[in-house]
Protein backbone atom coordinates (compact mmCIF):
# COMPACT_ATOMS: atom_id res chain seq x y z
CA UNK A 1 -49.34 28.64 -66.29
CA UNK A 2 -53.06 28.71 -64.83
CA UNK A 3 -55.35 30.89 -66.68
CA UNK A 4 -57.16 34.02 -64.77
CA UNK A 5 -60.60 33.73 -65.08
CA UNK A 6 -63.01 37.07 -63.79
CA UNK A 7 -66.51 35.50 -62.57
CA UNK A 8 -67.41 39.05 -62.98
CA UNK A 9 -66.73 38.99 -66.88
CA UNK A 10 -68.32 35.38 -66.57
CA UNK A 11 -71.38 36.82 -65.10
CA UNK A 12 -71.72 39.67 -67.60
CA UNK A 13 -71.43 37.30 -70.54
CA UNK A 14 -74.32 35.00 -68.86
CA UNK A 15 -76.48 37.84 -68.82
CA UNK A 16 -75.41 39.06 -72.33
CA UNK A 17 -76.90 36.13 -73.42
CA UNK A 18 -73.34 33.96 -74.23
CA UNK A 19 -74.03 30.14 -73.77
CA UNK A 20 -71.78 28.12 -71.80
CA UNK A 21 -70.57 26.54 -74.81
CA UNK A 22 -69.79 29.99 -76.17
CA UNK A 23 -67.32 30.91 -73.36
CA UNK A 24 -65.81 27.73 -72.93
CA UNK A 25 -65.19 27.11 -76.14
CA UNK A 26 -63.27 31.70 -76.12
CA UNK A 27 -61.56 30.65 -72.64
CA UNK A 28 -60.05 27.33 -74.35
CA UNK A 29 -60.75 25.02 -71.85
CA UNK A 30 -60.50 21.47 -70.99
CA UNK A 31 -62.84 19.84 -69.72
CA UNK A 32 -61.42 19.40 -66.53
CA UNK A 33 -61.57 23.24 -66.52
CA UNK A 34 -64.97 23.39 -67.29
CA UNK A 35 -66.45 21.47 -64.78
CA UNK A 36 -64.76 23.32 -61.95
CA UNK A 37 -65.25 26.65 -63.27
CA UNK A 38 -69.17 25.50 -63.38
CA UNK A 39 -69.01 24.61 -60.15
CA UNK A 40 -67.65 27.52 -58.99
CA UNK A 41 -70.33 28.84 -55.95
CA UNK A 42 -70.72 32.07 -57.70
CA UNK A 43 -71.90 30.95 -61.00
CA UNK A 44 -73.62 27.80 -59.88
CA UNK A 45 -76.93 27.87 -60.77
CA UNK A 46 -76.82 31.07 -63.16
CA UNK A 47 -79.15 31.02 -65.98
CA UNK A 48 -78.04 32.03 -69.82
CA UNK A 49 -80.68 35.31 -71.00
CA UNK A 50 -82.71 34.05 -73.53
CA UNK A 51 -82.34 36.51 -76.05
CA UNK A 52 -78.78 38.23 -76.77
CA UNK A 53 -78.98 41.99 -76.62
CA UNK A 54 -77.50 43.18 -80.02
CA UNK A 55 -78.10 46.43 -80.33
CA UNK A 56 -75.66 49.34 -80.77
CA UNK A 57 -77.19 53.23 -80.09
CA UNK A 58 -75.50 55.49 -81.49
CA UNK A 59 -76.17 59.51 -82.46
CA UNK A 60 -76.63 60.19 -85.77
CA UNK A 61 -75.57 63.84 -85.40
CA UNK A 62 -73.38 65.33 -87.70
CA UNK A 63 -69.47 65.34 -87.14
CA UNK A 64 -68.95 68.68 -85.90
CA UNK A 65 -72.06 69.91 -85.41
CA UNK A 66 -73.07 70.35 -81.32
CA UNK A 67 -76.51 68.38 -80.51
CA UNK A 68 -78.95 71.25 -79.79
């Protein structure tokens, strides 16, 4: 069965800062697959972010209590 592959996901991970390596290693593929889903026109030429964005926001508000 051929796997389903989102270039949009694809994109979002580039910019998430997710190596190549990173995401083929989560979409399993061979590397067959890899080189044509590199050479796909929309993520030809894409560039990794250079830092990974790990931060989480959250509100520190009580549970319960309404923000005022």
């Amino acid at each position: 069965m051929a796997k389903e592959i989102i270039i949009s996901a694809i994109k979002a991970q580039l910019e998430a800062g997710i190596t190549r390596k990173e995401i083929n290693a989560q979409l399993e593929l061979n590397p067959r697959e890899i080189k044509a889903l590199w050479s796909h026109p929309a993520l030809k030429g894409i560039k990794v972010a250079k830092f990974k964005n790990e931060l989480v926001f959250v509100e520190n508000t009580p549970t319960g209590a309404s923000p005022a």
